[in-house]
Protein backbone atom coordinates (compact mmCIF):
# COMPACT_ATOMS: atom_id res chain seq x y z
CA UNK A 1 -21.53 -61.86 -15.45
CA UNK A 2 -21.72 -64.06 -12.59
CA UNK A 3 -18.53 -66.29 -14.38
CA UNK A 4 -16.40 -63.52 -14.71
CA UNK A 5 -16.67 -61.72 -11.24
CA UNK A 6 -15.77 -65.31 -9.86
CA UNK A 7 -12.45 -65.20 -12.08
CA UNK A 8 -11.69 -61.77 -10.98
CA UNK A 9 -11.92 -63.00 -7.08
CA UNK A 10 -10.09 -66.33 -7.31
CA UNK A 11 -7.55 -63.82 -9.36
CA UNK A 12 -6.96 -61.48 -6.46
CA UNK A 13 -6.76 -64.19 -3.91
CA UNK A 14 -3.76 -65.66 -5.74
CA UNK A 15 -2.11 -62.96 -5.56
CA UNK A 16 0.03 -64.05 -2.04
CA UNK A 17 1.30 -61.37 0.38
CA UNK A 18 4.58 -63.11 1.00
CA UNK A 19 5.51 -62.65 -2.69
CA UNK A 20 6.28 -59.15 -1.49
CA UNK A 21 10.06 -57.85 -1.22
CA UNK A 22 11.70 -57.69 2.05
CA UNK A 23 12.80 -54.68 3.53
CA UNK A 24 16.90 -54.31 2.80
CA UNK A 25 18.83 -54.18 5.76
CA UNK A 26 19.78 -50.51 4.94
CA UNK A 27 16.64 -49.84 4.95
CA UNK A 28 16.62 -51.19 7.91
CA UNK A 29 19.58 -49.09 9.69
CA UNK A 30 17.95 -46.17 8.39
CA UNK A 31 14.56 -46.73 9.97
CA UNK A 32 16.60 -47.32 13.43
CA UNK A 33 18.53 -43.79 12.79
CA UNK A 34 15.55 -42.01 12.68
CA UNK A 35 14.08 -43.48 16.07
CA UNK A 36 14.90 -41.29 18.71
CA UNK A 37 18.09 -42.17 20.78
CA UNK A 38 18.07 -44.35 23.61
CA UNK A 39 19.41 -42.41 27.03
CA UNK A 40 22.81 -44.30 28.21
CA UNK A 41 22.50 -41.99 31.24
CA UNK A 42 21.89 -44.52 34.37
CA UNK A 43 19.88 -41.43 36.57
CA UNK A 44 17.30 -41.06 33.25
CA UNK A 45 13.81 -42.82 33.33
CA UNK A 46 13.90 -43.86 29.38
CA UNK A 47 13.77 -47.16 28.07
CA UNK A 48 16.83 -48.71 28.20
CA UNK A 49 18.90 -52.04 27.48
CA UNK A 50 21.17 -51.83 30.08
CA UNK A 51 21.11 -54.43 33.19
CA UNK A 52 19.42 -52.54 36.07
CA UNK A 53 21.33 -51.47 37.99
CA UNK A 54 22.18 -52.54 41.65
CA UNK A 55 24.22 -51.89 45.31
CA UNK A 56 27.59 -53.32 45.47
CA UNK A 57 26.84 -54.31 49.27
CA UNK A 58 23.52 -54.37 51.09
CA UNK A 59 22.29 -51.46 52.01
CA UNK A 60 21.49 -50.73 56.33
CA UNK A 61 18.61 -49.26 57.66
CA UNK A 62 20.25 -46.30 58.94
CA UNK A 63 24.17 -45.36 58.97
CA UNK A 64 26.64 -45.90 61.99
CA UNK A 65 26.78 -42.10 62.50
CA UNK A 66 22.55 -41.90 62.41
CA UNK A 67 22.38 -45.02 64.96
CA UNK A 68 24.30 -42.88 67.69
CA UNK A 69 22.56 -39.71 67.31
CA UNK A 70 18.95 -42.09 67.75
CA UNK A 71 20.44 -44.02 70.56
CA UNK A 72 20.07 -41.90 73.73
CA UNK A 73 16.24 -41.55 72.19
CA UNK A 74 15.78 -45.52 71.96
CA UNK A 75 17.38 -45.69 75.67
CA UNK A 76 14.97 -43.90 77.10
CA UNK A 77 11.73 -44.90 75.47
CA UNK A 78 12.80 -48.56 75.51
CA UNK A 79 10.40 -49.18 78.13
CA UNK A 80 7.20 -47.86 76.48
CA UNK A 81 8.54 -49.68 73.18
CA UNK A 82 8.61 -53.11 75.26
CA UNK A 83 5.28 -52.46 76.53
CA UNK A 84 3.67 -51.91 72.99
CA UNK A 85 5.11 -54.42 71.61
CA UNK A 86 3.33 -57.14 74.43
CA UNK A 87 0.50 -55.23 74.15
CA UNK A 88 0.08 -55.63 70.25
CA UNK A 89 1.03 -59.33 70.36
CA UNK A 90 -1.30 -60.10 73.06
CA UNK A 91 -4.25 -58.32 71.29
CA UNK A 92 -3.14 -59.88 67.68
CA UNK A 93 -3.24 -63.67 69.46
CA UNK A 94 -6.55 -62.55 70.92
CA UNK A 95 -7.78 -61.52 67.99
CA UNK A 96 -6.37 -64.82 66.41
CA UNK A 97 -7.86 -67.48 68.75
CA UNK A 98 -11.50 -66.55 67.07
CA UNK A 99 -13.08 -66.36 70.33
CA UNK A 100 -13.58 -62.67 69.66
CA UNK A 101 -16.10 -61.89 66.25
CA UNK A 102 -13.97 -60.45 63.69
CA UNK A 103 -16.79 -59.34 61.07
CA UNK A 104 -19.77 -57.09 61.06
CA UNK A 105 -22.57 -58.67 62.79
CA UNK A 106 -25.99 -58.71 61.37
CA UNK A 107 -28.60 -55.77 62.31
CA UNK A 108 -30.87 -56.90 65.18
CA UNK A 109 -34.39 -55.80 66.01
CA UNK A 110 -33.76 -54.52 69.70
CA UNK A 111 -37.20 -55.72 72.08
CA UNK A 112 -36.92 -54.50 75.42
CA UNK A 113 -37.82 -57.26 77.60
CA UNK A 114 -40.11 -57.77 80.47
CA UNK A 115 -37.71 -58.85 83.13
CA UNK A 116 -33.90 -57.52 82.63
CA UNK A 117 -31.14 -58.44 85.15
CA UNK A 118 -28.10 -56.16 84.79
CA UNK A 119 -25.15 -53.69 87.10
CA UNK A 120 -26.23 -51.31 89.41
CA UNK A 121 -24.85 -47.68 88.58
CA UNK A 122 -24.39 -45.65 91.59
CA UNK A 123 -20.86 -44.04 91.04
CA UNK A 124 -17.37 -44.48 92.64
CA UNK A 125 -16.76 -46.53 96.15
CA UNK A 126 -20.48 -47.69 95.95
CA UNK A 127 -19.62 -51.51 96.23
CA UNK A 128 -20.18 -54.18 93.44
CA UNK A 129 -24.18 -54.32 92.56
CA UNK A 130 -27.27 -55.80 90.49
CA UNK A 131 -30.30 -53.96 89.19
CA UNK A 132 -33.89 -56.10 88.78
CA UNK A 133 -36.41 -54.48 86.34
CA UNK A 134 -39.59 -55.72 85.66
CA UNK A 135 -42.04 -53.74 82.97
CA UNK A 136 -45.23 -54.77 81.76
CA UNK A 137 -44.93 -56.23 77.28
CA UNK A 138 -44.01 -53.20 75.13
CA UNK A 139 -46.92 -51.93 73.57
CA UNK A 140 -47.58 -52.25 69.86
CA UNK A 141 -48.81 -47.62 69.78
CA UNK A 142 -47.11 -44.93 71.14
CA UNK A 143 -49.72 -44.12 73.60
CA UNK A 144 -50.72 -47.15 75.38
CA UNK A 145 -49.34 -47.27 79.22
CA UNK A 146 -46.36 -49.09 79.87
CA UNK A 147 -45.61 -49.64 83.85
CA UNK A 148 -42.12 -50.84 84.85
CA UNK A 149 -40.47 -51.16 88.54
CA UNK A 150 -36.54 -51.50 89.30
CA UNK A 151 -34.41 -52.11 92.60
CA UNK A 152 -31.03 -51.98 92.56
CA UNK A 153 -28.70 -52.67 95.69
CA UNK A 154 -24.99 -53.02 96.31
CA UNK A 155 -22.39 -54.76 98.43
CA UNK A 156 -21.86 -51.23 100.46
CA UNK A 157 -25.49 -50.98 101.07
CA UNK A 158 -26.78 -48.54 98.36
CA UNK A 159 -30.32 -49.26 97.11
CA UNK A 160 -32.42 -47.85 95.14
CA UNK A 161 -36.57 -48.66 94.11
CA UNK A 162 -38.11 -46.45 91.19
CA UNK A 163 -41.49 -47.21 89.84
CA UNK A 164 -42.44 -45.51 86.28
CA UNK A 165 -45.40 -45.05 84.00
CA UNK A 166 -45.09 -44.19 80.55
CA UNK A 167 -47.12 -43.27 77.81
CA UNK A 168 -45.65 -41.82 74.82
CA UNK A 169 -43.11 -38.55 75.62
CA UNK A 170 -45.22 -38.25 79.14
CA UNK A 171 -43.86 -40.04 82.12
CA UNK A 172 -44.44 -40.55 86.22
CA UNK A 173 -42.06 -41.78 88.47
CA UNK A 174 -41.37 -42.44 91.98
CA UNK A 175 -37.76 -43.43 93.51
CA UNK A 176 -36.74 -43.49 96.79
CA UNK A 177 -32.67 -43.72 97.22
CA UNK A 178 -30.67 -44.20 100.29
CA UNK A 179 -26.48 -43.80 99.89
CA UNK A 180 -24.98 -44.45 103.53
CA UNK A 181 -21.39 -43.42 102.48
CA UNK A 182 -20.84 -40.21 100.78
CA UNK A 183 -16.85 -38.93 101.00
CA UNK A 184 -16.50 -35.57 102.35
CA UNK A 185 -13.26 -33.12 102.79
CA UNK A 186 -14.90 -29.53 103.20
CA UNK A 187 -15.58 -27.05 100.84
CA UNK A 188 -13.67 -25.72 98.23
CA UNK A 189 -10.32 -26.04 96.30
CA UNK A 190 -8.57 -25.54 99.83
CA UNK A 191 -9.95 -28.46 101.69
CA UNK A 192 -7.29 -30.74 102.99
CA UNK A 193 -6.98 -34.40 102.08
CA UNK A 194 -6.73 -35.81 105.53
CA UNK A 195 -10.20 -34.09 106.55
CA UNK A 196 -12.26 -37.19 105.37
CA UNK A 197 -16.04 -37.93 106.69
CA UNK A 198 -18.86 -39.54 105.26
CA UNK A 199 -22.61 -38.82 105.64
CA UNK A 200 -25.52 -40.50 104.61
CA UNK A 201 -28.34 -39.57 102.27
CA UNK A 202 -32.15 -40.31 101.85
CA UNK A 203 -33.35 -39.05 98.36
CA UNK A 204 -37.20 -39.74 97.78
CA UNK A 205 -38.75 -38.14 94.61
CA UNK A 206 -41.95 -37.67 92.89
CA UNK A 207 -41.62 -36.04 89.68
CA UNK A 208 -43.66 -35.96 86.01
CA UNK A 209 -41.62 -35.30 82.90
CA UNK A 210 -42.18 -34.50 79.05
CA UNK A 211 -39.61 -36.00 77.02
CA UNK A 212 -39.44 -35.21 73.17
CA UNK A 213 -36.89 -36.10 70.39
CA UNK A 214 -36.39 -35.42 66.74
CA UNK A 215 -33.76 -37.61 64.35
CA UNK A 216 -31.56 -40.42 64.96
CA UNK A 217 -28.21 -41.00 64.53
CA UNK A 218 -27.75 -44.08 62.38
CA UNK A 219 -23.83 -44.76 64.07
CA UNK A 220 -24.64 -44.09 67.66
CA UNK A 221 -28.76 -44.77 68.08
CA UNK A 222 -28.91 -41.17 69.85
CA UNK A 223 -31.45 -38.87 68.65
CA UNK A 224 -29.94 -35.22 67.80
CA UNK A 225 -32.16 -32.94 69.11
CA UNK A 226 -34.30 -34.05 72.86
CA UNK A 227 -36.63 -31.70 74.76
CA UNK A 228 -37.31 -32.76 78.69
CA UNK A 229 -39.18 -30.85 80.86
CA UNK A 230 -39.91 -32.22 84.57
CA UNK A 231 -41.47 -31.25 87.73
CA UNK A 232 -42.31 -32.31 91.14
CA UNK A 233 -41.81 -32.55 95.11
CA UNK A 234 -38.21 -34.19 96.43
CA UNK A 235 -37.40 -34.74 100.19
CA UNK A 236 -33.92 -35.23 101.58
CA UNK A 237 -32.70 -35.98 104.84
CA UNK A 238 -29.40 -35.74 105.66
CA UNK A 239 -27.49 -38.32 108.36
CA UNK A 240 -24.03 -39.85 109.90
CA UNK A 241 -22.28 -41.95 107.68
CA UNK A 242 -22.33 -45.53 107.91
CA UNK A 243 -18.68 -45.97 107.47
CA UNK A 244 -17.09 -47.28 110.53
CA UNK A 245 -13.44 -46.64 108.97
CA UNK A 246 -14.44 -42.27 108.72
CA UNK A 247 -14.74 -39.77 111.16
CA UNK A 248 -18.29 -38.66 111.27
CA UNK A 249 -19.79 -35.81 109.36
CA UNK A 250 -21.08 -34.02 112.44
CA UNK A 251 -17.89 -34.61 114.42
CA UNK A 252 -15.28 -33.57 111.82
CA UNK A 253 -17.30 -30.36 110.33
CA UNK A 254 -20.10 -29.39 113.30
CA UNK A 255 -20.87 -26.07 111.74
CA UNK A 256 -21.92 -27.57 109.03
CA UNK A 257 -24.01 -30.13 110.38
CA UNK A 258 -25.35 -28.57 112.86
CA UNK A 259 -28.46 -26.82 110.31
CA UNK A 260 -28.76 -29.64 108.31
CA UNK A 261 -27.72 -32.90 109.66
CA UNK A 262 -31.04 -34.83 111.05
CA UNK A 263 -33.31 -32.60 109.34
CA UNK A 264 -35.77 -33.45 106.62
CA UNK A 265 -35.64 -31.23 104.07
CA UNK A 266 -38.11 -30.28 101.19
CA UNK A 267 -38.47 -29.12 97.71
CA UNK A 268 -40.62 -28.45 94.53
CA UNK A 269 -38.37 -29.07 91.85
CA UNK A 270 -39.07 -28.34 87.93
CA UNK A 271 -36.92 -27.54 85.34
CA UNK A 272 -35.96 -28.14 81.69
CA UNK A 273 -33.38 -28.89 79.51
CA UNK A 274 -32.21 -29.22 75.57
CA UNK A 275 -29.74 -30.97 73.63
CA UNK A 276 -28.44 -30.81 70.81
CA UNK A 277 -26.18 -33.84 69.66
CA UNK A 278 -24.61 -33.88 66.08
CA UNK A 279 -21.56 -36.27 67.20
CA UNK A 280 -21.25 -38.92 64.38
CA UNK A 281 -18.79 -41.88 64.16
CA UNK A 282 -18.23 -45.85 65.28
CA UNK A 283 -17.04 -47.53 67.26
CA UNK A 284 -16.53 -44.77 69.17
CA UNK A 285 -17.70 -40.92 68.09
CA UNK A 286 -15.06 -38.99 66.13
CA UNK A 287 -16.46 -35.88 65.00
CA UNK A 288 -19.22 -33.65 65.08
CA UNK A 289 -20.17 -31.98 68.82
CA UNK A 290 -22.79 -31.74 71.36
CA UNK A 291 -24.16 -29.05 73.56
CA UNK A 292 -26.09 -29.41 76.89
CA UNK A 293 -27.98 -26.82 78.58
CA UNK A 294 -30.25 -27.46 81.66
CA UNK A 295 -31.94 -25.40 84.38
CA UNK A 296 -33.70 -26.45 87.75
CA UNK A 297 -35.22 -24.46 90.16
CA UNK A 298 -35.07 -25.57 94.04
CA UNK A 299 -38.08 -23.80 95.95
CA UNK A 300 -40.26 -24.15 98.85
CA UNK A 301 -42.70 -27.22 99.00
CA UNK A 302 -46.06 -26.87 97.94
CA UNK A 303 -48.24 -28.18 100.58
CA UNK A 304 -50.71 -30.17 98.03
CA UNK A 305 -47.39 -31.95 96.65
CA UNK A 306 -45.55 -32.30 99.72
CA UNK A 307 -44.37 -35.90 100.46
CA UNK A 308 -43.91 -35.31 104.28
CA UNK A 309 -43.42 -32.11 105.24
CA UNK A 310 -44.06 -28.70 103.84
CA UNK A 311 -42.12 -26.58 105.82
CA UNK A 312 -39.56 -24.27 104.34
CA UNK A 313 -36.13 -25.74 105.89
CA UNK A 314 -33.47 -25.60 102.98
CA UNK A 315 -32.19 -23.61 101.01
CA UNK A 316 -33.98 -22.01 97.83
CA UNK A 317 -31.57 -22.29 94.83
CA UNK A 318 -31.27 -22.09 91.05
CA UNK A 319 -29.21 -24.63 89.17
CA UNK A 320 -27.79 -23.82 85.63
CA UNK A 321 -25.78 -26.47 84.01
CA UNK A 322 -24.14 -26.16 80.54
CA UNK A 323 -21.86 -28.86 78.68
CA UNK A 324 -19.95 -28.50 75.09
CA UNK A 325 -18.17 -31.63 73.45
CA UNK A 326 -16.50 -30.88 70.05
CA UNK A 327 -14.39 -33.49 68.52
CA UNK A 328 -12.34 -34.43 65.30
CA UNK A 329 -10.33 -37.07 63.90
CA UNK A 330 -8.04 -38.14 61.37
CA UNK A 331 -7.05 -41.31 58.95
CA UNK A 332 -9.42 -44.10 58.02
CA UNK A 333 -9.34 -46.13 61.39
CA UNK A 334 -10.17 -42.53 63.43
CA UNK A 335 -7.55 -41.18 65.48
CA UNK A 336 -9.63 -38.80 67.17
CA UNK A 337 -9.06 -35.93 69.42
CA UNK A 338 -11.93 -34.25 71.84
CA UNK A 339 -12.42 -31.50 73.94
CA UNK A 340 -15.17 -31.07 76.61
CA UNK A 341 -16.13 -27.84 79.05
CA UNK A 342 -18.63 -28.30 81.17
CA UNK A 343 -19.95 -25.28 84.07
CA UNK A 344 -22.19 -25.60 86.69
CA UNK A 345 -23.57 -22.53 88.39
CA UNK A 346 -25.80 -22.33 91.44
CA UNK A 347 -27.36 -19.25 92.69
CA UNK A 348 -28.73 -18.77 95.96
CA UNK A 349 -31.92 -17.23 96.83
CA UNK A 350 -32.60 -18.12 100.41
CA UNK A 351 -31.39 -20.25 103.91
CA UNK A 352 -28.18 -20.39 101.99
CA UNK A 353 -26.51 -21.82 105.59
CA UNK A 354 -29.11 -24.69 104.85
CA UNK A 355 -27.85 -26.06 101.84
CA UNK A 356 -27.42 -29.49 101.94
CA UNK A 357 -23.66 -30.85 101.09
CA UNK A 358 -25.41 -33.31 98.61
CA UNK A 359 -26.51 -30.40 96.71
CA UNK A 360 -23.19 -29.21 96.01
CA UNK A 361 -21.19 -29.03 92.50
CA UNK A 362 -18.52 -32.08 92.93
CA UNK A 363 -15.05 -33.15 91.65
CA UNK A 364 -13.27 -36.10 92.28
CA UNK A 365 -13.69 -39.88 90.38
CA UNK A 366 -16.11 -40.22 87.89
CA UNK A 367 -17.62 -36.47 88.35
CA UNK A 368 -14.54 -35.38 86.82
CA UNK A 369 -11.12 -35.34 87.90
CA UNK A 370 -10.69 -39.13 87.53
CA UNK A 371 -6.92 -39.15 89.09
CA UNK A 372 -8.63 -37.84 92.85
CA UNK A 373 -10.99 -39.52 95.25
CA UNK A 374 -14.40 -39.43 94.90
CA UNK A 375 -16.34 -36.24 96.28
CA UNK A 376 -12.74 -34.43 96.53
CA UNK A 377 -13.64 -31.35 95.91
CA UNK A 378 -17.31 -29.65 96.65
CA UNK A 379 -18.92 -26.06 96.55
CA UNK A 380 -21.78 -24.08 94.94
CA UNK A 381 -20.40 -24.12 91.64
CA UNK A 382 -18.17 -25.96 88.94
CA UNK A 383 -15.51 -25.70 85.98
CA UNK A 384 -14.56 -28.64 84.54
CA UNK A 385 -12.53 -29.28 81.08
CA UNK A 386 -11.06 -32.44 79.74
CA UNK A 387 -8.89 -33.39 76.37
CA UNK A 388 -8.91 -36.89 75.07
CA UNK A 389 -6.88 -38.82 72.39
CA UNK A 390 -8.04 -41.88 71.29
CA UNK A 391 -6.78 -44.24 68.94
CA UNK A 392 -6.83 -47.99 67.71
CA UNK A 393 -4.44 -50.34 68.90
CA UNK A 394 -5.56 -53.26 67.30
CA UNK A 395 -9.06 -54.20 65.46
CA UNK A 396 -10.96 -55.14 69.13
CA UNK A 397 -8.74 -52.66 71.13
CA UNK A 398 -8.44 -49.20 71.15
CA UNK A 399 -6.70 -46.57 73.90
CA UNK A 400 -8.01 -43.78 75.75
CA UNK A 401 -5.58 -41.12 76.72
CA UNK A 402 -7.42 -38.18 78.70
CA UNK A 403 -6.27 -35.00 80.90
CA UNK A 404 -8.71 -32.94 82.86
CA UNK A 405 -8.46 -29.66 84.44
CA UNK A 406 -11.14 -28.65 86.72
CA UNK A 407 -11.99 -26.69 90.00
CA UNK A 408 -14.90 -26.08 92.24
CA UNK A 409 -16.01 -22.47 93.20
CA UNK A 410 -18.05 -20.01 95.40
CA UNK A 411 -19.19 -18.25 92.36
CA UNK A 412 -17.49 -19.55 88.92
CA UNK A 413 -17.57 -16.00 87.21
CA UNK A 414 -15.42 -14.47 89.75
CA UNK A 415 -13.42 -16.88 91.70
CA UNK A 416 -11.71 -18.78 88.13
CA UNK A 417 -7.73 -18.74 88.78
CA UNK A 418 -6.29 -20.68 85.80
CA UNK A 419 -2.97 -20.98 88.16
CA UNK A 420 -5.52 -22.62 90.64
CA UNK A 421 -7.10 -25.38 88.33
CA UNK A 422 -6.42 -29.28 89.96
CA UNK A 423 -5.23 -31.53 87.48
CA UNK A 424 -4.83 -34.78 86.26
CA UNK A 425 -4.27 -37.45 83.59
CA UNK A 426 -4.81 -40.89 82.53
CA UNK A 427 -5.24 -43.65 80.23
CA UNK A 428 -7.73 -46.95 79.39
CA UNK A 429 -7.96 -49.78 77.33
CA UNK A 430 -11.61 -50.15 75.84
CA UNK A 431 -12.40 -53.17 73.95
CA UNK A 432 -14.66 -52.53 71.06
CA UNK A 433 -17.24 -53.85 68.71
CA UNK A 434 -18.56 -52.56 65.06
CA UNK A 435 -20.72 -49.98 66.01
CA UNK A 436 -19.58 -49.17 69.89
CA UNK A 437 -17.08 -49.87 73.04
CA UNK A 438 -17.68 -51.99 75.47
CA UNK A 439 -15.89 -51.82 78.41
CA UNK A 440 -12.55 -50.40 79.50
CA UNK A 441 -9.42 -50.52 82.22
CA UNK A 442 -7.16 -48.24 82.96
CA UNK A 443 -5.79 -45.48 85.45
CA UNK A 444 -5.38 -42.21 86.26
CA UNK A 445 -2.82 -39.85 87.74
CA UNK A 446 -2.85 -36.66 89.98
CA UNK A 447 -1.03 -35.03 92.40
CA UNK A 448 -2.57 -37.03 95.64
CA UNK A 449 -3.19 -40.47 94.25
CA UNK A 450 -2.99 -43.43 91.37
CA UNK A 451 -6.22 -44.51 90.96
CA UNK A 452 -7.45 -47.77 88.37
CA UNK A 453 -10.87 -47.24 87.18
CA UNK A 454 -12.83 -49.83 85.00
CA UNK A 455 -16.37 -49.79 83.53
CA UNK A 456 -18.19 -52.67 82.89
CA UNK A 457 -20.72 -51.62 79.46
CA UNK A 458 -20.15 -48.86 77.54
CA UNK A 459 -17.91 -46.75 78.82
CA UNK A 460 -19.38 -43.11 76.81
């Protein structure tokens, strides 16, 4: 059996494949009739054996007759199309040399340190500054006492000493402040821009606070929801300014200085406040929103608390504070556009021809209204909104374009005139890192001045 199944194999196998008959060349033409047609059309998107096909001349951006209608346009924004094209070559050979890191950088475990050295922040026309802060190790629970002690000074003579204790969300602290040239113009949107003075301030506070917050952001290291509550004694006393270049407080506005200027004044302070922060996004935030809303009540010193005096000579207020970012964006490096409202109300209960100018709602510099001179604008209360654009212009470098409306009011419910809102506009270069900006240059525009403003850190 085994014999003859090995014939029948060696059989089949000898049987070759090319001893088969090949296909006629009719049969041949016939096969190709039946395929379906090949398009000769030169607009279809069949197969074809044609040579592709191609311009007799080369083809020009844009026609003669397209080049004159666009040229007026070109003209006139040849100037901006210079100055982007510098800027984007300077940033791209920046970015080039390597001296700037071009990929993400590692996680790192942030300690905060014993002794830190860094800028004093005391606003606009302070003077160039340096902060010392010295805090006992970080403790290894949440509730073990940590003690730390700061001083910061400037070149203008602004100083400040605060002492904290900590221990878990509870706090004390002590500060004593002293700012010897605080811009002032009068009161209200009316105030004219040649009626500069300065006064000086003395700020000392006592005060013990609750802090609390619930989730982190992963993008921005800001928790979303934080609880504070705080109370305590503050003392102010109001003097001349120490600005040998301004027309004294008392001598430009006596009425108003006359009830307040030289006069310690005393208050117990407490108050609370909540926010809510779901803003998400890096380098900068581009979506997502925030909402802010704080109150703090101004009365009469308690004699027990009382850090000098506990006589009742200010005014007794009520300050209510509210603040709403929302923001959204657009395209993979984010392109994102913001909008902010922010309104300060003050009501007053008592003395209200005491109340100290420090205490008012301001506008002008960094308080809002970049494009006008510190402490511009000053009464009870405050309106304030500002839309921002901001978009990459290369991978370190992004731009900041920003206008504000705002105003400053007897009473914001009633005295709003959208015809009567200041204005003014601006824009920065920030430089930026993976997961924030740091720093940023720029100016800002309104109807009294050009002002440049930089920040050294992060400037949001």
């Amino acid at each position: 059996m085994n014999a003859i199944a090995l014939a029948i194999l060696l059989l089949s196998v000898s049987v070759s494949p090319v001893g088969a008959a090949a296909p006629a060349d009719s049969d041949r033409v016939s096969d190709r009739a039946s395929a379906p047609p090949i398009a000769e059309n030169a607009d279809s998107l069949a197969a074809s054996y044609a040579a592709p096909w191609n311009p007799p001349r080369p083809l020009l951006a844009r026609r003669p007759w397209e080049r004159a209608m666009l040229l007026p346009g070109r003209i006139i924004s040849l100037p901006l199309s210079g100055l982007g094209y510098l800027t984007r070559r300077s940033m791209l050979v920046i970015e080039d040399s390597g001296r700037v890191p071009m990929g993400p950088q590692p996680p790192r475990a942030k300690h905060s340190p014993s002794v830190a050295v860094g800028l004093s922040h005391f606003g606009d026309r302070t003077g160039v500054g340096l902060s010392l802060e010295l805090r006992t190790p970080e403790p290894r629970r949440e509730f073990v006492p940590r003690f730390g002690v700061q001083y910061s000074a400037t070149t203008h003579f602004y100083n400040r000493t605060q002492a904290t204790l900590t221990s878990g969300p509870a706090s004390l602290q002590y500060a004593y402040e002293w700012r010897p040239q605080e811009q002032f113009h009068g009161i209200g949107l009316e105030s004219a821009e040649d009626s500069l003075s300065d006064y000086a301030i003395e700020f000392e506070t006592a005060r013990a606070g609750l802090t609390r917050a619930w989730g982190r952001d992963p993008d921005r290291n800001q928790p979303r929801l934080t609880l504070n509550a705080w109370g305590g004694p503050r003392s102010a006393l109001t003097s001349t300014g120490r600005d040998a270049r301004q027309v004294p407080f008392d001598r430009r506005f006596p009425g108003l200085a006359g009830l307040t200027l030289g006069r310690r004044v005393e208050h117990l302070t407490y108050g609370a406040a909540i926010k809510l922060d779901e803003r998400r996004g890096a380098p900068h935030w581009s979506r997502g929103g925030a909402l802010t809303l704080a109150a703090e009540n101004f009365t009469d010193p308690v004699r027990a608390l009382a850090l000098h005096d506990a006589a009742a000579t200010g005014a007794g207020f009520r300050r209510f504070t509210g603040q709403l970012d929302v923001g959204t964006s657009f395209m993979r490096d984010p392109r994102s556009l913001r909008l902010m409202a922010k309104v300060v109300d003050q009501q007053v209960d008592a003395r209200a021809d005491r109340f100290l100018v420090a205490d008012l709602a301001t506008l002008g510099g960094r308080d809002g209204l970049l494009g006008y001179s510190p402490g511009r604008f000053r009464d009870k209360d405050l309106l304030l909104t500002r839309l921002t654009y901001v978009f990459p212009l290369a991978r370190r470098f992004e731009v900041d374009l920003h206008s504000e409306f705002g105003g400053v009011y007897g009473d914001v419910w009633h005295d709003v005139r959208i015809g009567g809102l200041k204005h003014s506009f601006g824009m920065s270069l920030r430089g930026r890192g993976d997961r924030t900006a740091r720093g940023a240059v720029g100016f800002d525009i309104s109807p009294e001045s050009i002002r440049i403003n930089y920040t050294l850190g992060v400037p949001e």
